[in-house]
Protein backbone atom coordinates (compact mmCIF):
# COMPACT_ATOMS: atom_id res chain seq x y z
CA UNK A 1 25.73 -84.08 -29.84
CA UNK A 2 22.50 -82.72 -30.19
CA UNK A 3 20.20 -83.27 -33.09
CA UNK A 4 18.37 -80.63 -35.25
CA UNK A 5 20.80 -78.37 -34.25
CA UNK A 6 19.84 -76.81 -37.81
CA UNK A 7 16.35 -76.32 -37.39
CA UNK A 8 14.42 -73.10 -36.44
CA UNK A 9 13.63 -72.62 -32.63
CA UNK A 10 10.65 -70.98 -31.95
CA UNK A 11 9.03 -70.03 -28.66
CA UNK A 12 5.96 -71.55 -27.24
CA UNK A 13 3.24 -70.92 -24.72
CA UNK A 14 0.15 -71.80 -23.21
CA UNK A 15 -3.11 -69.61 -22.98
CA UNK A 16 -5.48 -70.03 -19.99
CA UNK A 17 -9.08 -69.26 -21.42
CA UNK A 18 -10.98 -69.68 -17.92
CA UNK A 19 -14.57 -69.69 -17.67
CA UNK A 20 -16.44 -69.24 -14.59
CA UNK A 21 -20.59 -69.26 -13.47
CA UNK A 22 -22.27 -65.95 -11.73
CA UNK A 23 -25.08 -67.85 -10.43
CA UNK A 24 -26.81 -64.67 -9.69
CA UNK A 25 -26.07 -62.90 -13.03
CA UNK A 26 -26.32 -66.21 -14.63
CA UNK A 27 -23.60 -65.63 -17.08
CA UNK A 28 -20.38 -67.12 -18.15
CA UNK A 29 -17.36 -65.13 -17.38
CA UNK A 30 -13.98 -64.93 -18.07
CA UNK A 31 -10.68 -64.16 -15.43
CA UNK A 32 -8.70 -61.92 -17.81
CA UNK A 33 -5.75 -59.78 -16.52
CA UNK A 34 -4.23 -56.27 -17.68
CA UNK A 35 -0.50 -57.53 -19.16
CA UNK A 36 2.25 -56.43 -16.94
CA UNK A 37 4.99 -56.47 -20.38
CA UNK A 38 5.83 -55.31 -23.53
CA UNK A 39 4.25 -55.42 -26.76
CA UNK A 40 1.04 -54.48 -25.34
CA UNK A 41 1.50 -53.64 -21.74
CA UNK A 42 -1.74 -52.60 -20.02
CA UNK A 43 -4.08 -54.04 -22.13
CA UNK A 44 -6.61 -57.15 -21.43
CA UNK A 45 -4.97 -60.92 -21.87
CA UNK A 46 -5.90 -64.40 -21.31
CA UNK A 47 -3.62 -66.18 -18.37
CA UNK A 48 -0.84 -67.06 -20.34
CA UNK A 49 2.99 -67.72 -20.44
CA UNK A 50 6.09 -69.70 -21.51
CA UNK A 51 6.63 -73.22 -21.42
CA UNK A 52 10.15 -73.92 -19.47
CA UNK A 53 12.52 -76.10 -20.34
CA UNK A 54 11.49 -78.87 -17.48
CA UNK A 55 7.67 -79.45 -18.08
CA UNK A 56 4.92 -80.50 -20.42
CA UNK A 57 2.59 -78.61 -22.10
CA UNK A 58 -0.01 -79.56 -19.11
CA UNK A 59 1.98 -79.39 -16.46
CA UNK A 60 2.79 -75.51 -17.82
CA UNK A 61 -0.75 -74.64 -18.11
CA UNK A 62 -1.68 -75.99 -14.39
CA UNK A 63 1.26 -74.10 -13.06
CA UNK A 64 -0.15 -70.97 -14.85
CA UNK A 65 -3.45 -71.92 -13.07
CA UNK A 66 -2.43 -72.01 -9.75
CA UNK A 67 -0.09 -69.01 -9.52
CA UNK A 68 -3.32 -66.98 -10.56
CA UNK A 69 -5.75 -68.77 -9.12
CA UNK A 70 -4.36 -70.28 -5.97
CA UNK A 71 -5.82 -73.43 -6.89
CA UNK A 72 -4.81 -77.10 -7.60
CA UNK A 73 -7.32 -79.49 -8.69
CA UNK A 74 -9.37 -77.69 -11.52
CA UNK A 75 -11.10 -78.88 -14.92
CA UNK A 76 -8.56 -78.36 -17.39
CA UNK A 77 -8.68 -79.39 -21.45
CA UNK A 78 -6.25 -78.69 -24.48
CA UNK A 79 -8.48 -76.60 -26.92
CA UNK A 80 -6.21 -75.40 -30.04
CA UNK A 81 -2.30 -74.48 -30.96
CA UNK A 82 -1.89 -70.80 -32.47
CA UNK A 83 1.12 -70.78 -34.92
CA UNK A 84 0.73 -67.75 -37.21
CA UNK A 85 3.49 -66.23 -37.83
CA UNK A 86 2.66 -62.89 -37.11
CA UNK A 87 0.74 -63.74 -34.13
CA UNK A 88 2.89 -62.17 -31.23
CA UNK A 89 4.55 -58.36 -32.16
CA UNK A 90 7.69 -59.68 -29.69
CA UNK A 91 8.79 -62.56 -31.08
CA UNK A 92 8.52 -65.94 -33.00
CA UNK A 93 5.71 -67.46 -30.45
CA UNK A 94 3.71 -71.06 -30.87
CA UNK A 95 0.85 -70.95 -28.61
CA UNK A 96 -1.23 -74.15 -27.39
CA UNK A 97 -4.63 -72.88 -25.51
CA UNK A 98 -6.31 -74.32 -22.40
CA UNK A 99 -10.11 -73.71 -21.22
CA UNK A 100 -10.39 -74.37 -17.71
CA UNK A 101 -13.94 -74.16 -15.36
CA UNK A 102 -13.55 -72.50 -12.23
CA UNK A 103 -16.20 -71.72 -9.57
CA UNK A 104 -16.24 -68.12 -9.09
CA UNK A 105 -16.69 -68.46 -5.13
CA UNK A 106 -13.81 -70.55 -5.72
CA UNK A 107 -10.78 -67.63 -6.24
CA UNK A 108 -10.64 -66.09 -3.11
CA UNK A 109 -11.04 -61.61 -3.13
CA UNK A 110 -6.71 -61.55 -1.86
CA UNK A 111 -5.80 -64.03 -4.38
CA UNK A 112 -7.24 -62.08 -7.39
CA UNK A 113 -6.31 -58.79 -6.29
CA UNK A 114 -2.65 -60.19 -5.65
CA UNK A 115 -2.46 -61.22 -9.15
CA UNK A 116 -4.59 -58.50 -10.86
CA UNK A 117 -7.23 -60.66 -12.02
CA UNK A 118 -10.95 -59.98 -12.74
CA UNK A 119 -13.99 -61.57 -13.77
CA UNK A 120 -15.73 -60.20 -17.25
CA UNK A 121 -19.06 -60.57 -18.48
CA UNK A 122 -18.29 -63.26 -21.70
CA UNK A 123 -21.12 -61.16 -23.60
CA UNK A 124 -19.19 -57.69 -22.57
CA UNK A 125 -15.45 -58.40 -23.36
CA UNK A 126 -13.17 -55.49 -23.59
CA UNK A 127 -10.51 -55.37 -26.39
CA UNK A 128 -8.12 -58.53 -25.87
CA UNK A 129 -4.67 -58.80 -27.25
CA UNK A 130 -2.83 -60.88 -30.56
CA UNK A 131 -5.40 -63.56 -31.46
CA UNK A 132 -6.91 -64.24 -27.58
CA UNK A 133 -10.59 -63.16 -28.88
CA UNK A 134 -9.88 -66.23 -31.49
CA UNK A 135 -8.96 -68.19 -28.96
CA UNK A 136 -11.84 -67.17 -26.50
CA UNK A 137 -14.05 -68.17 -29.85
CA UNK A 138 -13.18 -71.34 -29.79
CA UNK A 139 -12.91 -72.26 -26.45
CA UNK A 140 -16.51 -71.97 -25.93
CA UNK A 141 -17.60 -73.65 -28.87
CA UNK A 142 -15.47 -77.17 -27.33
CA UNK A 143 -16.98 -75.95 -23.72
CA UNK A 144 -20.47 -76.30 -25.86
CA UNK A 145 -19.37 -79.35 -26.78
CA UNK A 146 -18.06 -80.81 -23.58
CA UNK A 147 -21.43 -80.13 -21.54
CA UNK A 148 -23.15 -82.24 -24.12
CA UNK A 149 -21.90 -85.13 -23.60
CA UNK A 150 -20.38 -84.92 -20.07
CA UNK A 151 -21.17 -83.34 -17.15
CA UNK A 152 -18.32 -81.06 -16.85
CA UNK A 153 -20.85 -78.35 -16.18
CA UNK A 154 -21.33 -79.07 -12.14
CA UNK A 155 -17.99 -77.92 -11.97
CA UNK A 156 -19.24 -74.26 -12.44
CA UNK A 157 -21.87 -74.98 -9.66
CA UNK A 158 -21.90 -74.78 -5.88
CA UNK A 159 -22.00 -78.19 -4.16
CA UNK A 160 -25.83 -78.11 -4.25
CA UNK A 161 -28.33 -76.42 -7.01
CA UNK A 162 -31.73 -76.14 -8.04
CA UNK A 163 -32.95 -77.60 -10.97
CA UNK A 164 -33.37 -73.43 -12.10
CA UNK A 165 -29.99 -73.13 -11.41
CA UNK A 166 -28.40 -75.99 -13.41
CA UNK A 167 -30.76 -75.15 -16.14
CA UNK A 168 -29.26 -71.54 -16.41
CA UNK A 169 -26.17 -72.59 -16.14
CA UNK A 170 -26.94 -74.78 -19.56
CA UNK A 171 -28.72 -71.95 -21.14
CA UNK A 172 -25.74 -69.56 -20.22
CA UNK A 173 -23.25 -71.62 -21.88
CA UNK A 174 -25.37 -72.62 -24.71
CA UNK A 175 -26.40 -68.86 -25.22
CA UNK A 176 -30.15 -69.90 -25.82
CA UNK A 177 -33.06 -70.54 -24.06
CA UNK A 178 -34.37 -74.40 -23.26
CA UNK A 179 -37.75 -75.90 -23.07
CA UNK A 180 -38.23 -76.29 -19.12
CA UNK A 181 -40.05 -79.53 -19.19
CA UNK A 182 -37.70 -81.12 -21.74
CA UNK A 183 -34.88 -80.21 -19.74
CA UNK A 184 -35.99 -81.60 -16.33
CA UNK A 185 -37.36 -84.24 -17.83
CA UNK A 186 -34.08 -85.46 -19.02
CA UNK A 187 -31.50 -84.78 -16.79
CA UNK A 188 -33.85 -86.63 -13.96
CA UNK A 189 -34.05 -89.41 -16.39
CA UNK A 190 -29.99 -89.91 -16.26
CA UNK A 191 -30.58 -90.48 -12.44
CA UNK A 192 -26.87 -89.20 -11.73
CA UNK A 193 -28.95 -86.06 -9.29
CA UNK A 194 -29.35 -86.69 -5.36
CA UNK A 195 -32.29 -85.15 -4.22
CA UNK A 196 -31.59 -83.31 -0.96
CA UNK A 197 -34.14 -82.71 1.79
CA UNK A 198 -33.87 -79.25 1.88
CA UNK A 199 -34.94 -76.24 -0.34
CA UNK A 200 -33.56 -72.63 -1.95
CA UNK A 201 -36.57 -70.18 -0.38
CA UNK A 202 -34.57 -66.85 -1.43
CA UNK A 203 -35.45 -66.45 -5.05
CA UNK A 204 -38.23 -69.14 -5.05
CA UNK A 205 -42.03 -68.43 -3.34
CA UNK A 206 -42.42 -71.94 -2.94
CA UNK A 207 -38.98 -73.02 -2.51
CA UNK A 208 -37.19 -75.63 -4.47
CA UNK A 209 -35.36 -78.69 -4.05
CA UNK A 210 -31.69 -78.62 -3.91
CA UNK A 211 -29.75 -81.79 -6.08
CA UNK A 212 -26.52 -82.31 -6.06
CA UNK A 213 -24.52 -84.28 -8.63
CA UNK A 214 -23.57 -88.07 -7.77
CA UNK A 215 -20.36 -88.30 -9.61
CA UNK A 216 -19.71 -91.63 -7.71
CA UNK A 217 -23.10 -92.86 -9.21
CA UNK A 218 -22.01 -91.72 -12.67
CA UNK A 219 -18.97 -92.67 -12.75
CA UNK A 220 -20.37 -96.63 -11.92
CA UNK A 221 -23.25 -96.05 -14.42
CA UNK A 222 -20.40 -94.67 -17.35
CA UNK A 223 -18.72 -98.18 -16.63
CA UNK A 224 -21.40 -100.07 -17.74
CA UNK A 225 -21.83 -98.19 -20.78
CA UNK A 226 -23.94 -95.03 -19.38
CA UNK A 227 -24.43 -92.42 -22.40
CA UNK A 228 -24.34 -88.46 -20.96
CA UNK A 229 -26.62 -86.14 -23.48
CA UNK A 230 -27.95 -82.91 -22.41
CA UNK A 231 -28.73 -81.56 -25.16
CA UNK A 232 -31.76 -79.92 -24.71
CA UNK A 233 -34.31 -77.82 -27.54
């Protein structure tokens, strides 16, 4: 016998908002898709879909992930559920949002042209559908949050950066500009950078040092009660 057989069934979903870095446009984008079903068949969406009867919310959301993406481990955090009633024209749907951070160099050309996906400028959106610009919204205000105070921000980075680099990266998210000295100053400080022996001489005159992120040396200094705070005037 099953219980609540009286009570209202309803739908639900996940919502893939996933940001990526263009180191060389240094701007956030998002992989949006044109939807392939009605209500609102050819127009932009998030990465989205049902939740089946055999899996978690998580476990839905990383199987959305990979079928677009091709890819397996990824950065992946609950933002917000969506329950307005009116939210989906097709149906009753409860929607729980994800905001993932995915390399662009990452997605291999086939994979995204299997799938139909492309990357868009965060500060040029086109028209999305139901509440996904909401969504979008608040996604980057946790991402904003996140970087603060951990340093989920490499994972938008190539193996090896320049100080410029991971400082646009910061300013990109944060949608401001940072005080360069301040910045350095404290992300050196944290000691969690490897200095590498070798420098970036395409976009630099004098060349600068690449760093790469010791996440084993963070993840020893977090254990022993290491504070991460980049946030940077």
């Amino acid at each position: 016998m099953k219980l609540y057989s009286k009570a209202a069934r309803h739908l639900v979903a996940v919502d893939c908002i996933i940001f990526g870095y263009d180191i060389l446009e240094k701007e956030i984008k998002l992989l949006l898709y044109k939807r392939s079903i009605k209500p609102a068949k050819g127009k932009w969406s998030l990465a989205g879909g049902f939740v089946e009867d055999d899996e978690s919310l998580d476990e839905a959301a990383y199987r959305i992930l990979r079928k677009i993406t091709g890819l397996d481990s990824v950065y992946l955090k609950q933002s917000h559920a969506y329950g307005d009633v009116k939210r989906d024209p097709g149906d009753r749907v409860i929607s729980v949002s994800y905001f993932s951070l995915i390399a662009l160099r990452n997605i291999k050309k086939e994979i995204a042209e299997k799938n139909g996906v492309h990357w868009r400028s965060l500060s040029r959106l086109p028209n999305l559908i139901f509440d996904h610009h909401e969504m979008v919204s608040r996604a980057l205000s946790s991402l904003q949050a996140q970087v603060k105070v951990n340093p989920v921000g490499f994972e938008l980075l190539p193996d090896k950066f320049t100080l410029v680099q991971l400082q646009c990266l910061y300013e990109a998210i944060y949608l401001r500009k940072m005080d360069k000295r301040n910045f350095r100053k404290k992300i050196l400080l944290m000691n969690i950078l490897e200095k590498l022996d070798e420098k970036e001489t395409v976009t630099s005159k004098k060349g600068a040092y690449y760093y790469r992120f010791h996440e084993e040396k963070y993840d020893k200094l977090k254990k022993s009660g290491f504070y991460f705070n980049l946030d940077v005037n």
